[in-house]
PDB file of N, CA and C in Angstrom:
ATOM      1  N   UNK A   1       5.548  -7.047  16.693  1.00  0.00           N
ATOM      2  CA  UNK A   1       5.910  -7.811  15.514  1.00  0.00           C
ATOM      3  C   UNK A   1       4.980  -7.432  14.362  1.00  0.00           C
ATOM      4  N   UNK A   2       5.447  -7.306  12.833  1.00  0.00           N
ATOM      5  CA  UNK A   2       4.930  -6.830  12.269  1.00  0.00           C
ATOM      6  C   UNK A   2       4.120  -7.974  11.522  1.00  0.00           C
ATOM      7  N   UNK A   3       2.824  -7.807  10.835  1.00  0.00           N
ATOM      8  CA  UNK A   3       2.255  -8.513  10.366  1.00  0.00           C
ATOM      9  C   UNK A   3       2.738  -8.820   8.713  1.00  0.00           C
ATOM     10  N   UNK A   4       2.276 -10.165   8.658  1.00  0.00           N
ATOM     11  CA  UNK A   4       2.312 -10.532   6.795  1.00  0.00           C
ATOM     12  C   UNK A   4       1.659  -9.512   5.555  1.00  0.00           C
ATOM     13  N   UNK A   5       2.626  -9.434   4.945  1.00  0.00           N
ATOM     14  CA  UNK A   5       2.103  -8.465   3.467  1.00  0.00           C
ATOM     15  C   UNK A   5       0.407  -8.759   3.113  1.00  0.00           C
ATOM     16  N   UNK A   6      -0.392  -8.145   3.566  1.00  0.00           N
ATOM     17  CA  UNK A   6      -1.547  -8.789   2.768  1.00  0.00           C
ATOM     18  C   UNK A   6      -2.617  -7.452   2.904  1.00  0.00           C
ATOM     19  N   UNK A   7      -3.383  -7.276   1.808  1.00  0.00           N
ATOM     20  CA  UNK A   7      -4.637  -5.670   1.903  1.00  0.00           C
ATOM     21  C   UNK A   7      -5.432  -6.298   2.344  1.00  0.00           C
ATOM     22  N   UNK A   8      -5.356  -5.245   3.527  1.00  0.00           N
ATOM     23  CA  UNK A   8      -6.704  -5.717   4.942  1.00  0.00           C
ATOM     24  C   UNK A   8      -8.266  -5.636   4.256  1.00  0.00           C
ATOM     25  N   UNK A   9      -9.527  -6.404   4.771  1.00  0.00           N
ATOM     26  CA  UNK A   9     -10.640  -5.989   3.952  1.00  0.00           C
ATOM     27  C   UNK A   9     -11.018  -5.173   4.446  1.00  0.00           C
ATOM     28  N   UNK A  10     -10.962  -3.971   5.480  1.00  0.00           N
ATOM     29  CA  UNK A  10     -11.215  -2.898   6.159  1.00  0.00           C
ATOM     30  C   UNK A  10     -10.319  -1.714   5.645  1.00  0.00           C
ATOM     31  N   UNK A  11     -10.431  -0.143   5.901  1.00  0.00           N
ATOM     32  CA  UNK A  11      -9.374   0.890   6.203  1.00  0.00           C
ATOM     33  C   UNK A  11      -8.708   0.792   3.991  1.00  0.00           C
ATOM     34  N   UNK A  12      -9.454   0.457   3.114  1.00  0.00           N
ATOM     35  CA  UNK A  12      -9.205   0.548   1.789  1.00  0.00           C
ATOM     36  C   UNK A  12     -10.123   1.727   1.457  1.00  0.00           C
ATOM     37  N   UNK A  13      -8.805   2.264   0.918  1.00  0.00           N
ATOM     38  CA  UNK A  13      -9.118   3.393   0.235  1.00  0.00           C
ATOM     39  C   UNK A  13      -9.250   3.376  -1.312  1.00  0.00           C
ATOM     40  N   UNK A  14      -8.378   2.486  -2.311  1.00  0.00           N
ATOM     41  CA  UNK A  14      -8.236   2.297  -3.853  1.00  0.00           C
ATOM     42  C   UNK A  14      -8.122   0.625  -3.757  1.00  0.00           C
ATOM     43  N   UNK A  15      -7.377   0.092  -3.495  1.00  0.00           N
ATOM     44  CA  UNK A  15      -6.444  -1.179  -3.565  1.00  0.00           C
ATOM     45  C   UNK A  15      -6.249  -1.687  -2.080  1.00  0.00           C
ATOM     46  N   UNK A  16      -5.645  -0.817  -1.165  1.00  0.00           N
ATOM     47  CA  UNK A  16      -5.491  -1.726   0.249  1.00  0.00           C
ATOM     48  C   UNK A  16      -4.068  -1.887  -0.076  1.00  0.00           C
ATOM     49  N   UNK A  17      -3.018  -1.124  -1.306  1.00  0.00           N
ATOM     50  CA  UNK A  17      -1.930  -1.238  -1.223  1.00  0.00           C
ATOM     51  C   UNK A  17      -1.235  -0.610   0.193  1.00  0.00           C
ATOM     52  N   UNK A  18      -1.770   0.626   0.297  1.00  0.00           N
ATOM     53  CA  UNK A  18      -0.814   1.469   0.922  1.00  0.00           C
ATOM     54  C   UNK A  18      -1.246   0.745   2.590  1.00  0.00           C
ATOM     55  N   UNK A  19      -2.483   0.778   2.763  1.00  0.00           N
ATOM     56  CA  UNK A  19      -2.903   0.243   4.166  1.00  0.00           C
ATOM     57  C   UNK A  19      -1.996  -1.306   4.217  1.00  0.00           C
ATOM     58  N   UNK A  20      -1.942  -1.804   3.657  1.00  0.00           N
ATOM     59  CA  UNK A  20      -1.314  -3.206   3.866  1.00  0.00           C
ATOM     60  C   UNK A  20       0.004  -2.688   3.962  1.00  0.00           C
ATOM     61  N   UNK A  21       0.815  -2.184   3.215  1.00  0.00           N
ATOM     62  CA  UNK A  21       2.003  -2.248   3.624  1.00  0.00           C
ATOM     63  C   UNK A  21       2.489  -1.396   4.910  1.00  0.00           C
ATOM     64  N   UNK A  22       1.861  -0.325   4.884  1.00  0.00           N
ATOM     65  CA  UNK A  22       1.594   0.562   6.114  1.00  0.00           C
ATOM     66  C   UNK A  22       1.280  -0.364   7.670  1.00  0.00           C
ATOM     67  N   UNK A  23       0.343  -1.392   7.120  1.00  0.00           N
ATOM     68  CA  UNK A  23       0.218  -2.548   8.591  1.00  0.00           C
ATOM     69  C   UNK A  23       2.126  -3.283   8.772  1.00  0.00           C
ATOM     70  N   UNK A  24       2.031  -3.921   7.646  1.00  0.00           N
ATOM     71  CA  UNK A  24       3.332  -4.644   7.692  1.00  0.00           C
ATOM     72  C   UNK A  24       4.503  -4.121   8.195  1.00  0.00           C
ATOM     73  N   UNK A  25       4.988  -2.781   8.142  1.00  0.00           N
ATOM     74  CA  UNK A  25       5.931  -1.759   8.362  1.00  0.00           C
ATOM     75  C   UNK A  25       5.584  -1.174   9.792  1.00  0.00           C
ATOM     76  N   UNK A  26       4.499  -0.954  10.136  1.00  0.00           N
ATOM     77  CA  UNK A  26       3.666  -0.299  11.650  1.00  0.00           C
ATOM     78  C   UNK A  26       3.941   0.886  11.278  1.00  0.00           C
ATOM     79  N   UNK A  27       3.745   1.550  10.236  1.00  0.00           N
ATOM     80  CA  UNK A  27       3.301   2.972  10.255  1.00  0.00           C
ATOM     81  C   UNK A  27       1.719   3.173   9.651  1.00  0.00           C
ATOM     82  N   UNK A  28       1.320   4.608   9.820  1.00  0.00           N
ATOM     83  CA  UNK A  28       0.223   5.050   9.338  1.00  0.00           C
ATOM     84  C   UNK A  28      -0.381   5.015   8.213  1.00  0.00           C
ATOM     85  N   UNK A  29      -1.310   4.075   7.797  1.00  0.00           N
ATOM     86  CA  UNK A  29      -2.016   4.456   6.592  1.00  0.00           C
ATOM     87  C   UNK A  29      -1.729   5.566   5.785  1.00  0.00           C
ATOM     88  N   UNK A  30      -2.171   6.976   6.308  1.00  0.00           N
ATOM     89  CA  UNK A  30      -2.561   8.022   5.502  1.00  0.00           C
ATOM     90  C   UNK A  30      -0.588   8.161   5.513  1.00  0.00           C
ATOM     91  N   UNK A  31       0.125   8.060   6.307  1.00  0.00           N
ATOM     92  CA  UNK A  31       1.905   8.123   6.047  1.00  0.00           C
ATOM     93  C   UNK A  31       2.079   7.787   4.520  1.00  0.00           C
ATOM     94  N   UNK A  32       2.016   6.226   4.607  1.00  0.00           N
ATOM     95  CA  UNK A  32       2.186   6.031   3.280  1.00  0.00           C
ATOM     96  C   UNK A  32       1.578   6.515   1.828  1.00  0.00           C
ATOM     97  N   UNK A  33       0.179   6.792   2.352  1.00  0.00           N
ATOM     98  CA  UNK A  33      -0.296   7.466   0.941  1.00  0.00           C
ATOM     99  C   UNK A  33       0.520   8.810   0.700  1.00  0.00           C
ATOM    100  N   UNK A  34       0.507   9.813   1.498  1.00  0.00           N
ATOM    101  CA  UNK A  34       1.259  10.813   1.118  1.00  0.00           C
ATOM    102  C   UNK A  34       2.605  10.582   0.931  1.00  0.00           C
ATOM    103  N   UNK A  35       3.532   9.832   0.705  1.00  0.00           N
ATOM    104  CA  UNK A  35       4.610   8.836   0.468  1.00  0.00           C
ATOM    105  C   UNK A  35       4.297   8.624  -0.819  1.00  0.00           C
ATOM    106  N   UNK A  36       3.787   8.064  -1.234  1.00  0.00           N
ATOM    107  CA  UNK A  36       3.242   7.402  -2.419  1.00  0.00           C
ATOM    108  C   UNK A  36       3.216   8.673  -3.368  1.00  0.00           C
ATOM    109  N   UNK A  37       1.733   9.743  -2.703  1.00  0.00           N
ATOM    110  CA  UNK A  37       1.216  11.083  -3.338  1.00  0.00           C
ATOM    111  C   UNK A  37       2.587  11.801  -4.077  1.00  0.00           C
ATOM    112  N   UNK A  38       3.649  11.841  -2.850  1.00  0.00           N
ATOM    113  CA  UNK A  38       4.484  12.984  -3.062  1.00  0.00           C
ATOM    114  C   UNK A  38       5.397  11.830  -3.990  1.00  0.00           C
ATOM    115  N   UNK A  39       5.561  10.317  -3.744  1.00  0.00           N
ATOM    116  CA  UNK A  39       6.678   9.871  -4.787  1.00  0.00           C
ATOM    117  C   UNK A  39       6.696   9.951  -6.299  1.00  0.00           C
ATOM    118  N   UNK A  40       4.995  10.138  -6.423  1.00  0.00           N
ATOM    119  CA  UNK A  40       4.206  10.630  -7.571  1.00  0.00           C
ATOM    120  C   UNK A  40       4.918  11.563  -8.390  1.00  0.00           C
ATOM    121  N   UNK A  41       4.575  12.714  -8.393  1.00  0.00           N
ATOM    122  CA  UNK A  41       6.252  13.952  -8.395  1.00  0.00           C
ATOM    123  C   UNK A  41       7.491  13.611  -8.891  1.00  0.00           C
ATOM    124  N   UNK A  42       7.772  12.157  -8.568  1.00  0.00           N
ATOM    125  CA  UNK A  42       9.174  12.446  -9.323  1.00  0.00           C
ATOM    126  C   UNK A  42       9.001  11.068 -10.603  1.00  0.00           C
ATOM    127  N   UNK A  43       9.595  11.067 -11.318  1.00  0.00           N
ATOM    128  CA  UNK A  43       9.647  10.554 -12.616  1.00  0.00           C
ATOM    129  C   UNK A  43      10.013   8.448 -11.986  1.00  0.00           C
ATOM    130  N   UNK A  44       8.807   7.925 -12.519  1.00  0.00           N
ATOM    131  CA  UNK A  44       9.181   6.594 -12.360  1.00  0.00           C
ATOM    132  C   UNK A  44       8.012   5.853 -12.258  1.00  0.00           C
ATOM    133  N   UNK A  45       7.975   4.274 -12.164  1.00  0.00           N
ATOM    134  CA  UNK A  45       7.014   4.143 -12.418  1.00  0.00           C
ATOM    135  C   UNK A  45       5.851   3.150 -11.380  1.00  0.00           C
ATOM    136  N   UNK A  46       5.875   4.669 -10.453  1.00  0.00           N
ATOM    137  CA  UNK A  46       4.910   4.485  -9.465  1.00  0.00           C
ATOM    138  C   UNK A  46       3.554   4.081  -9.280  1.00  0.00           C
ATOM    139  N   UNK A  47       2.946   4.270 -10.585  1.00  0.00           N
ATOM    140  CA  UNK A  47       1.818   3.466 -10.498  1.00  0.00           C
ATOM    141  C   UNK A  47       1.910   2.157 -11.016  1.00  0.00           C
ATOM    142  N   UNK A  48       2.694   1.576 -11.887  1.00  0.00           N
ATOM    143  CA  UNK A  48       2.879   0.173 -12.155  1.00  0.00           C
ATOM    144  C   UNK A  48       3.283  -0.042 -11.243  1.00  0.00           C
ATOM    145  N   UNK A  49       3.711   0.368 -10.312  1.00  0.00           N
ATOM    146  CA  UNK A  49       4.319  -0.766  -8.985  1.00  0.00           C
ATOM    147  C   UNK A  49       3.376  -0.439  -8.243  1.00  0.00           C
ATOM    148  N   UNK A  50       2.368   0.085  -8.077  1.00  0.00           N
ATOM    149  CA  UNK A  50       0.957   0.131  -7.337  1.00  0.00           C
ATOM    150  C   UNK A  50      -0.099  -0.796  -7.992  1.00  0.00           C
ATOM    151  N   UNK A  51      -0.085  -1.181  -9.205  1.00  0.00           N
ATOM    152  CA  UNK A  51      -0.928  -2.170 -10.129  1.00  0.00           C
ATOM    153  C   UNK A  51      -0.269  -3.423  -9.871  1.00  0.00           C
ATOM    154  N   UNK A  52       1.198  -3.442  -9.816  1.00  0.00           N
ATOM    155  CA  UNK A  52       1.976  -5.103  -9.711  1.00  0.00           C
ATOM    156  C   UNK A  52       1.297  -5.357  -8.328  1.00  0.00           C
ATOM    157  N   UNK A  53       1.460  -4.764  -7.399  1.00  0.00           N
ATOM    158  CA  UNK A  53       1.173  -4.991  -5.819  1.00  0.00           C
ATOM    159  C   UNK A  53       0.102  -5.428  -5.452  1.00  0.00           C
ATOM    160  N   UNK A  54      -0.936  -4.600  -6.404  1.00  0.00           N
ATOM    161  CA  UNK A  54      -2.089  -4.736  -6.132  1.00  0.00           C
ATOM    162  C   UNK A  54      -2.975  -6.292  -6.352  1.00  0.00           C
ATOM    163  N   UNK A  55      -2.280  -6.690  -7.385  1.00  0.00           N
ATOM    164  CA  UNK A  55      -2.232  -8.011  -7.999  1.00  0.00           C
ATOM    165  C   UNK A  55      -1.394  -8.908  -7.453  1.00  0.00           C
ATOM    166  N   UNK A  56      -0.381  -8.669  -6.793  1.00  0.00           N
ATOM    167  CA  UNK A  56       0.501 -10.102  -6.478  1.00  0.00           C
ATOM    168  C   UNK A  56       0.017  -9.777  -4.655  1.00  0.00           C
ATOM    169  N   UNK A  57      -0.395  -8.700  -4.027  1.00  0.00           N
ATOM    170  CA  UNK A  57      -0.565  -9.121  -2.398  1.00  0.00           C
ATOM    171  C   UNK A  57      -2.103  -9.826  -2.223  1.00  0.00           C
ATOM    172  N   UNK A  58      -1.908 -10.525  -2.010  1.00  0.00           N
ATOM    173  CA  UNK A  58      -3.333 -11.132  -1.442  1.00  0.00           C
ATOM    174  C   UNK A  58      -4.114 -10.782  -0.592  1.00  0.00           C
ATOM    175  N   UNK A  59      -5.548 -10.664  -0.926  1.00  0.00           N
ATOM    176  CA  UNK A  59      -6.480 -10.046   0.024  1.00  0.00           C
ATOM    177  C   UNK A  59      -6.872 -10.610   1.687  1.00  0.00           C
ATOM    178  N   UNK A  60      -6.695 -10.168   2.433  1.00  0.00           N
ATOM    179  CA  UNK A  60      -7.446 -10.030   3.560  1.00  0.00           C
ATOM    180  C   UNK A  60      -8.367 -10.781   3.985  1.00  0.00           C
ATOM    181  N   UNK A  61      -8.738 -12.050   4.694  1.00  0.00           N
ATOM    182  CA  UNK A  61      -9.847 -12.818   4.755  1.00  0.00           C
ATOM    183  C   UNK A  61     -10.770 -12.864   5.440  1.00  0.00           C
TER     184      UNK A  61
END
């Protein structure tokens, strides 16, 4: 079962975006960053939705 949306206080690399959602989903940390890296590449606006996230998931306790 997958866990609640939230950036772990461990395994942060910038934000704890990608590791948190990466927990929530049960895939790999470094999966999603290169996910992210390569969604980078195409036109949109991937880092505001890395800044919204970063701000609306709640930290890790």
């Amino acid at each position: 079962m997958a866990s609640t949306l939230v950036r772990p206080s461990g395994g942060r690399w910038i934000g704890g975006v990608c590791a948190g959602l990466a927990r929530r989903f049960g895939m790999s940390p470094n999966t999603v960053r290169l996910i992210f890296v390569i969604s980078c590449l195409l036109p949109g606006p991937q880092f505001i939705a890395y800044i919204v996230l970063w701000v609306v998931m709640p930290s890790e306790r």
